[in-house]
Every structure is written in structure tokens, then in C-alpha cells.
PDB file of N, CA and C in Angstrom:
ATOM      1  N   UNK A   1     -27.588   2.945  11.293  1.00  0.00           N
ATOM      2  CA  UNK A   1     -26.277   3.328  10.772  1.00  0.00           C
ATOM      3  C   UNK A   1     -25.280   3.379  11.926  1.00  0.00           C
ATOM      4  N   UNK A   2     -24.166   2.738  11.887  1.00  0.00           N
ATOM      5  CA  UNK A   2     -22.883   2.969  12.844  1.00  0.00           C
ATOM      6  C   UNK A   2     -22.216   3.765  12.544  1.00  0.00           C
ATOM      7  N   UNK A   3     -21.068   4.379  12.936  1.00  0.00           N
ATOM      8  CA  UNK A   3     -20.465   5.915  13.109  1.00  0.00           C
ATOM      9  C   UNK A   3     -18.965   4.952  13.260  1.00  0.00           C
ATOM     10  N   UNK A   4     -17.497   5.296  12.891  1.00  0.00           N
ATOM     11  CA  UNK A   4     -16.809   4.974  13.014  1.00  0.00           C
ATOM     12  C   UNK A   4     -16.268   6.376  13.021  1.00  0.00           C
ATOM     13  N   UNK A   5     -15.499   7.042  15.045  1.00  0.00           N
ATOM     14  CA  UNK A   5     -14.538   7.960  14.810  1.00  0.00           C
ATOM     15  C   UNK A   5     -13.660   8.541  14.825  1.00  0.00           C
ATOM     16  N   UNK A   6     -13.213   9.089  13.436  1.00  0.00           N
ATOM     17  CA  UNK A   6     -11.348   9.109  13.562  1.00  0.00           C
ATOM     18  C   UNK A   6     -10.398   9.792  14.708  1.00  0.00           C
ATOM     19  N   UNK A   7      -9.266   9.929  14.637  1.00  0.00           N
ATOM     20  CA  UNK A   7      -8.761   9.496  15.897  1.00  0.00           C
ATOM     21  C   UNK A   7      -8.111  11.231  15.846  1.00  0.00           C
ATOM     22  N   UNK A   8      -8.328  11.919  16.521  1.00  0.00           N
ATOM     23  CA  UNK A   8      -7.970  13.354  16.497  1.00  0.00           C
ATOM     24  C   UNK A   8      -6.968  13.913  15.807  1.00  0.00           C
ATOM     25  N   UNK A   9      -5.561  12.970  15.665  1.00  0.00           N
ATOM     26  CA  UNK A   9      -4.684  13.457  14.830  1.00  0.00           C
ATOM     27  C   UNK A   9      -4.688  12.991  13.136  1.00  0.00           C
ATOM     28  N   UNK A  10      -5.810  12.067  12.972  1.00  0.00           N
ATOM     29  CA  UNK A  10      -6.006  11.231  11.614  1.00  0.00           C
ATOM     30  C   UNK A  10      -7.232  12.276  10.386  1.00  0.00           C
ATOM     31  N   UNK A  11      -5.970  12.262   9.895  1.00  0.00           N
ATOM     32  CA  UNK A  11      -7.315  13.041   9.077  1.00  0.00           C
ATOM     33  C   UNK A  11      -8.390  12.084   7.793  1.00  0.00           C
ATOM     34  N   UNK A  12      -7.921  10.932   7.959  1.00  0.00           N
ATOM     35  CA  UNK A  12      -8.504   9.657   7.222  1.00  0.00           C
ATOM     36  C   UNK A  12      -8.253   8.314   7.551  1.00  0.00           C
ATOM     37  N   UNK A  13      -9.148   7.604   7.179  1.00  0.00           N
ATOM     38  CA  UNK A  13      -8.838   5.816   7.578  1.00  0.00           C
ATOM     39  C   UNK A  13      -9.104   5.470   6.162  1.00  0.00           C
ATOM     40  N   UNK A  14      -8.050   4.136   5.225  1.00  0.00           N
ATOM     41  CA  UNK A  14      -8.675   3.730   4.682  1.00  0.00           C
ATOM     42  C   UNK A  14     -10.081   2.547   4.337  1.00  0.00           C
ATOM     43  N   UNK A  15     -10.127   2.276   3.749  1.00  0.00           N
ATOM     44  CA  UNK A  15     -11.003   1.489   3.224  1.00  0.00           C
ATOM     45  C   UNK A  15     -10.990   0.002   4.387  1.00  0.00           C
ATOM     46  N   UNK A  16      -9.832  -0.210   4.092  1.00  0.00           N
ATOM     47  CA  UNK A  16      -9.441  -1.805   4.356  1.00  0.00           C
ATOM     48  C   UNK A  16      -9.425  -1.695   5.790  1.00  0.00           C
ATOM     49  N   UNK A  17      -8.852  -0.716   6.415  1.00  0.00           N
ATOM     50  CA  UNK A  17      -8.957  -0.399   7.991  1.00  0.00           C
ATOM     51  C   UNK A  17     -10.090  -0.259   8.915  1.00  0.00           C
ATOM     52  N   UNK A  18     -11.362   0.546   8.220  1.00  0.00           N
ATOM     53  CA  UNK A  18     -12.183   0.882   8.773  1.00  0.00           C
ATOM     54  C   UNK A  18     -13.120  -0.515   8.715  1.00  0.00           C
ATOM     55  N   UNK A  19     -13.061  -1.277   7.792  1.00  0.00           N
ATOM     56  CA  UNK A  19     -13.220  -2.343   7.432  1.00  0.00           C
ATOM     57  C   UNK A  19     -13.015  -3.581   8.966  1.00  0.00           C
ATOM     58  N   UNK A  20     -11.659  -3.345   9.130  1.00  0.00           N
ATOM     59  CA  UNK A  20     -11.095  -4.200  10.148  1.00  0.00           C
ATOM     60  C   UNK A  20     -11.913  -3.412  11.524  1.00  0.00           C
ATOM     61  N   UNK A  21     -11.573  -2.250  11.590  1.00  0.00           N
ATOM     62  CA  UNK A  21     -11.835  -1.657  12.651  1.00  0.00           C
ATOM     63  C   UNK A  21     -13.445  -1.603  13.301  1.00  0.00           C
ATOM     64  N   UNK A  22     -14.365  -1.270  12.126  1.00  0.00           N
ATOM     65  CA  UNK A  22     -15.547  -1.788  12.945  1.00  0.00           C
ATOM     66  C   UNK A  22     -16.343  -3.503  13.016  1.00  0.00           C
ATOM     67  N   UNK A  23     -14.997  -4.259  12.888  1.00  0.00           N
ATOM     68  CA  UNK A  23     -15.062  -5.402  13.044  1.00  0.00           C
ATOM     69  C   UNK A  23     -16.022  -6.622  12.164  1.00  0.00           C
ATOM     70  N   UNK A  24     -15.979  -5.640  11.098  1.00  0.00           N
ATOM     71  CA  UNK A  24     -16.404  -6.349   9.958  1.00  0.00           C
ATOM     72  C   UNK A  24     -15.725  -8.007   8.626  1.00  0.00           C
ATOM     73  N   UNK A  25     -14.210  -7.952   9.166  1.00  0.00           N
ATOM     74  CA  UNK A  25     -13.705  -8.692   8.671  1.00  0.00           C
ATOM     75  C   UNK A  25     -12.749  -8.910   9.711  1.00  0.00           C
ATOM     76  N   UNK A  26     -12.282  -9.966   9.519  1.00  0.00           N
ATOM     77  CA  UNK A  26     -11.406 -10.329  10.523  1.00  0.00           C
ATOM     78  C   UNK A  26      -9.884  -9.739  10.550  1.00  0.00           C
ATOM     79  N   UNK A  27      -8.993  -9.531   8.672  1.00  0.00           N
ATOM     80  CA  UNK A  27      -7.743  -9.246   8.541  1.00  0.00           C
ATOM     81  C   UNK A  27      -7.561  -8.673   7.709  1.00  0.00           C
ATOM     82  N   UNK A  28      -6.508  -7.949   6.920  1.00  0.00           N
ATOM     83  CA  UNK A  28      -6.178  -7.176   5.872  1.00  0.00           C
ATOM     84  C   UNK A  28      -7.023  -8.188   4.443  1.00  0.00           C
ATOM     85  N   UNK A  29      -6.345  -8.969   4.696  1.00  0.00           N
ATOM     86  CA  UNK A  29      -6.418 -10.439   3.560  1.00  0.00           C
ATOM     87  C   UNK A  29      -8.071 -10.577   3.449  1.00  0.00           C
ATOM     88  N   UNK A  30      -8.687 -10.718   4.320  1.00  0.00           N
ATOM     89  CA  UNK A  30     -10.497 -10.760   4.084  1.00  0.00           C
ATOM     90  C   UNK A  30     -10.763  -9.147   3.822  1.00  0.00           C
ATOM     91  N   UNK A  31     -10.269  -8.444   4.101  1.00  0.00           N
ATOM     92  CA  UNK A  31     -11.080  -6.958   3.828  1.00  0.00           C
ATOM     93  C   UNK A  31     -10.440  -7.114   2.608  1.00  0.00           C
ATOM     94  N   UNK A  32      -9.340  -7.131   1.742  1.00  0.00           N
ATOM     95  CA  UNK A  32      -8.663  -6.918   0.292  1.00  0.00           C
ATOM     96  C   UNK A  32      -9.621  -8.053  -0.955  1.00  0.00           C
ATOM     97  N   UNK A  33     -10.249  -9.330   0.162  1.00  0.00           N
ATOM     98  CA  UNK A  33     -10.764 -10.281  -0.903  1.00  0.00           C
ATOM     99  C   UNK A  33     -12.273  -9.458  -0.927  1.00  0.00           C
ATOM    100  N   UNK A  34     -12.720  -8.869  -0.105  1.00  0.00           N
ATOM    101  CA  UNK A  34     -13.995  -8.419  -0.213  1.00  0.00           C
ATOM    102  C   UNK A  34     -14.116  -7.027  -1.067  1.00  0.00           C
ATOM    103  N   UNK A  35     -13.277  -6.392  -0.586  1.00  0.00           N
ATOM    104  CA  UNK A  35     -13.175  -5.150  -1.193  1.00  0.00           C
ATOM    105  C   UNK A  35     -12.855  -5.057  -3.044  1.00  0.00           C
ATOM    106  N   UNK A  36     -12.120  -6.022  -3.476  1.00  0.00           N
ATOM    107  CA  UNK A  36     -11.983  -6.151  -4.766  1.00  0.00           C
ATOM    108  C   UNK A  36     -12.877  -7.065  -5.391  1.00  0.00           C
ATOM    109  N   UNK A  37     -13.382  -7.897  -4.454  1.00  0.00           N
ATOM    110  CA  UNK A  37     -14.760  -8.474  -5.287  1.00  0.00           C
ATOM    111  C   UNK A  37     -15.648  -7.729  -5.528  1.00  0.00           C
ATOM    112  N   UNK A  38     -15.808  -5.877  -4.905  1.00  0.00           N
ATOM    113  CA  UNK A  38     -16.822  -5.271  -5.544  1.00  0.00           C
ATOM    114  C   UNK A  38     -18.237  -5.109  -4.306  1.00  0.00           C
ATOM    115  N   UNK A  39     -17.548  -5.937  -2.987  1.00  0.00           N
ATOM    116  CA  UNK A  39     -18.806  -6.080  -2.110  1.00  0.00           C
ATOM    117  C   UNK A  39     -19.033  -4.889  -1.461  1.00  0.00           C
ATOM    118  N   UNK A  40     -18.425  -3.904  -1.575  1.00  0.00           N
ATOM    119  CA  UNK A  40     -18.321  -2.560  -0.593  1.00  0.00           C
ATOM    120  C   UNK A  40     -18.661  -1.318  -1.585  1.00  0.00           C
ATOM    121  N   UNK A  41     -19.066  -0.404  -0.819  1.00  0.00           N
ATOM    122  CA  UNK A  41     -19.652   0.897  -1.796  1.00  0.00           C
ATOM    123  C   UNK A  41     -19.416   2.155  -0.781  1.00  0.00           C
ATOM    124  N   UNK A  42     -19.080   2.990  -1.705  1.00  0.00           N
ATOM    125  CA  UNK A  42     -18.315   4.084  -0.854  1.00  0.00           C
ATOM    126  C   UNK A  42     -19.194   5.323  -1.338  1.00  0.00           C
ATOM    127  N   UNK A  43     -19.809   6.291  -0.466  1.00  0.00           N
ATOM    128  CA  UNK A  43     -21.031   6.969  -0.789  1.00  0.00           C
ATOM    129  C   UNK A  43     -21.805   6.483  -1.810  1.00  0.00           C
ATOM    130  N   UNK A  44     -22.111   5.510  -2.263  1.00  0.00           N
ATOM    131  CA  UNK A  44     -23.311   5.064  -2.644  1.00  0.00           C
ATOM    132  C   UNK A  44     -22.799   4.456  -3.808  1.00  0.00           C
ATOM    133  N   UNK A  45     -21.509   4.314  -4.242  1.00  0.00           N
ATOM    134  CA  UNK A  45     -20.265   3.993  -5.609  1.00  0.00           C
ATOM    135  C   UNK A  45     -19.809   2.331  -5.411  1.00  0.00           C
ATOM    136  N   UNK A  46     -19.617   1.947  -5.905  1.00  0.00           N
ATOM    137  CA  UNK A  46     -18.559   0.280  -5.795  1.00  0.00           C
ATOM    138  C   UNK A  46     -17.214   0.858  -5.806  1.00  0.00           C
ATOM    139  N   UNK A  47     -16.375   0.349  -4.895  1.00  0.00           N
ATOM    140  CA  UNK A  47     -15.119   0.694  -4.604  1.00  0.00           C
ATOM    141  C   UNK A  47     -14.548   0.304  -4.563  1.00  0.00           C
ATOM    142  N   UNK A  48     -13.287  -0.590  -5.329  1.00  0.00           N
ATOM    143  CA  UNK A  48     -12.677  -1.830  -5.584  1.00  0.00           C
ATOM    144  C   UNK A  48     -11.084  -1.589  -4.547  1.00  0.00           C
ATOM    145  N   UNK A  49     -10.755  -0.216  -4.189  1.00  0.00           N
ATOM    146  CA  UNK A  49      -9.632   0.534  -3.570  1.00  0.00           C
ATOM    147  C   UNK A  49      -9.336  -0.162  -1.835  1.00  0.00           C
ATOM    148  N   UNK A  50      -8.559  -1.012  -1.524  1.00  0.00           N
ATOM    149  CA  UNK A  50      -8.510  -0.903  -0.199  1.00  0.00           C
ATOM    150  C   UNK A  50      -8.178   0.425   0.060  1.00  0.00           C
ATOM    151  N   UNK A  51      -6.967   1.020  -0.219  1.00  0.00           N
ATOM    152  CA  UNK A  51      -6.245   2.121  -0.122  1.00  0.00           C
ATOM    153  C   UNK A  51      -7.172   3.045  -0.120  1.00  0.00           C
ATOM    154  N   UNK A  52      -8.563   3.353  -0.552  1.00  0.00           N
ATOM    155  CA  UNK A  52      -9.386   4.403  -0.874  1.00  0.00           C
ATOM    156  C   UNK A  52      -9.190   4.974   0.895  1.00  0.00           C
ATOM    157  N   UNK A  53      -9.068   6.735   0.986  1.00  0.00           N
ATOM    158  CA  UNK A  53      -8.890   7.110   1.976  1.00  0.00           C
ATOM    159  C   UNK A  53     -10.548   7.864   1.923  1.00  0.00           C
ATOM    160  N   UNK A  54     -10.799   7.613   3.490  1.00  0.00           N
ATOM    161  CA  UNK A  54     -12.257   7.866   3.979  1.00  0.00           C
ATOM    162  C   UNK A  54     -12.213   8.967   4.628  1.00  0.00           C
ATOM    163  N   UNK A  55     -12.432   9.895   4.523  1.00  0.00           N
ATOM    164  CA  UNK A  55     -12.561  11.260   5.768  1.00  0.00           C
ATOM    165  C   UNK A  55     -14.435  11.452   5.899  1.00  0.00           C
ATOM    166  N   UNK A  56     -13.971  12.499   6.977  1.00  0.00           N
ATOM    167  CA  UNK A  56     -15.209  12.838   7.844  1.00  0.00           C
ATOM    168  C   UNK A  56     -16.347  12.940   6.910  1.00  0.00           C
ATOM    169  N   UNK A  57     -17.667  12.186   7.059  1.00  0.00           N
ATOM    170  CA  UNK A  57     -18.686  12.790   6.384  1.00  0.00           C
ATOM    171  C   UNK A  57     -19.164  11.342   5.213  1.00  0.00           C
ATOM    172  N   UNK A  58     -18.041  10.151   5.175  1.00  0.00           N
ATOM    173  CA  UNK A  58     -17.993   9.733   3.780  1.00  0.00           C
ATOM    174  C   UNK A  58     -18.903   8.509   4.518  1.00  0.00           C
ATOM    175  N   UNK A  59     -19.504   7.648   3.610  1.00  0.00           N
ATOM    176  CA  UNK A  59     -20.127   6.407   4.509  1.00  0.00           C
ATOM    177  C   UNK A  59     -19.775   5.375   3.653  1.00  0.00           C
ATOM    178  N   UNK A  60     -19.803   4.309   4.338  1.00  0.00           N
ATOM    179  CA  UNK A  60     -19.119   2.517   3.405  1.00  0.00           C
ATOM    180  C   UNK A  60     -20.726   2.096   3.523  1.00  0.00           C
ATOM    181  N   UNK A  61     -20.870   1.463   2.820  1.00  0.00           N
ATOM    182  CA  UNK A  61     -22.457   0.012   2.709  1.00  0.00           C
ATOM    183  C   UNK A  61     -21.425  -1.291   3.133  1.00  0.00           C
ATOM    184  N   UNK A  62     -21.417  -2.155   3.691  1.00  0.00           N
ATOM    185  CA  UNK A  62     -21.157  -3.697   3.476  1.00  0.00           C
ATOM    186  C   UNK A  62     -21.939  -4.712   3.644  1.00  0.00           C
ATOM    187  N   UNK A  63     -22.713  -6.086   3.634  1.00  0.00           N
ATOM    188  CA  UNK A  63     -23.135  -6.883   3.979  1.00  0.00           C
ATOM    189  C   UNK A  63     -24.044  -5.844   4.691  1.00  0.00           C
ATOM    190  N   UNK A  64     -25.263  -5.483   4.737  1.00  0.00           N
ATOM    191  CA  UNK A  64     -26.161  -4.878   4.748  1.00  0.00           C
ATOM    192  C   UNK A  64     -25.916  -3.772   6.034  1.00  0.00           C
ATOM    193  N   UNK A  65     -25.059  -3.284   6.187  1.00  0.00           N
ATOM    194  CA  UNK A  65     -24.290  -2.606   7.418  1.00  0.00           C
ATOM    195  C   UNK A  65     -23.545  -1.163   7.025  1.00  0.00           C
ATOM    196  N   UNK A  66     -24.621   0.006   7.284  1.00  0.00           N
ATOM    197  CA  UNK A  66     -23.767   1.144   6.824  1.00  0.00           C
ATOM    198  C   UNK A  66     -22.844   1.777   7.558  1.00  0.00           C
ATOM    199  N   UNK A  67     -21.440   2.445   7.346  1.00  0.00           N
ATOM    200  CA  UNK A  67     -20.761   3.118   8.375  1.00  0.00           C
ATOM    201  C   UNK A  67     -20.591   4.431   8.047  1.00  0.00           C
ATOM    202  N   UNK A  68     -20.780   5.595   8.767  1.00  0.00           N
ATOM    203  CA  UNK A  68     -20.695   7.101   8.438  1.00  0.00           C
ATOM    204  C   UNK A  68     -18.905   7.376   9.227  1.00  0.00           C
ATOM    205  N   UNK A  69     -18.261   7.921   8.672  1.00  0.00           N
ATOM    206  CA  UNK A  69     -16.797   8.490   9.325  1.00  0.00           C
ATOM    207  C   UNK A  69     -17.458   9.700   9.974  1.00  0.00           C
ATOM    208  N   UNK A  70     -17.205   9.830  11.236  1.00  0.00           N
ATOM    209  CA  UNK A  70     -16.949  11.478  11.912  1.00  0.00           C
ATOM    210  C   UNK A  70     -16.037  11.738  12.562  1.00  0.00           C
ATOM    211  N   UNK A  71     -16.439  12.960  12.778  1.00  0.00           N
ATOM    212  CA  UNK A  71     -14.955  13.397  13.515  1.00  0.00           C
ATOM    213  C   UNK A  71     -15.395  13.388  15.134  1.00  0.00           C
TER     214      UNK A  71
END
């Protein structure tokens, strides 16, 4: 499992960001085509939301790659 963590004054990342950020997609545009095709799962849910906001504790699944948010 990888750890992606937020940035001291952030109290959330969304979906589509954390996405970009642990370098899972290359741009907004590939994280929005993936994310609404249904390929991503948000504590263990399908999550069609780029916008879905992630705080501490929450974890993404993608392409067989889990990420936990901490602080």
C-alpha cells in the first residue's frame, strides 16, 4: 500500500488530484476518463466523482495499486 500526504494546511485532496499526484495518470483529462469509467474505488465503493474530496484515513484502489491519505 502507498501513503499519499496531505500538505499541512489541506484538509483534503480530491479524487482527480491524488490521482495525478501519486503519478498514476498523467492529466486532469486521463484521471476524469478513468474515474467516470468506474475504474477507481474509494474505501472499498466505485466512485464515479473526480471532485470526491479525500481526507486523512480514506484509501483509493486503482489498476491494482492502493493509496491510504495521511496526515
Amino acid at each position: 500500500m502507498e501513503t499519499l500526504k496531505l500538505r499541512e494546511k489541506d484538509e483534503y485532496i480530491t479524487l482527480g488530484q491524488l490521482l495525478k499526484a501519486v503519478g498514476m495518470v498523467e492529466n486532469g483529462a486521463e484521471a476524469k476518463e478513468v474515474i467516470t469509467a468506474g475504474e477507481v474505488m474509494v474505501n472499498g465503493e466505485t466512485d464515479t466523482r473526480r471532485g470526491r474530496k479525500l481526507r486523512e484515513g480514506d484509501t483509493v484502489l486503482f489498476d491494482g495499486t492502493e493509496i491510504r491519505v495521511v496526515r
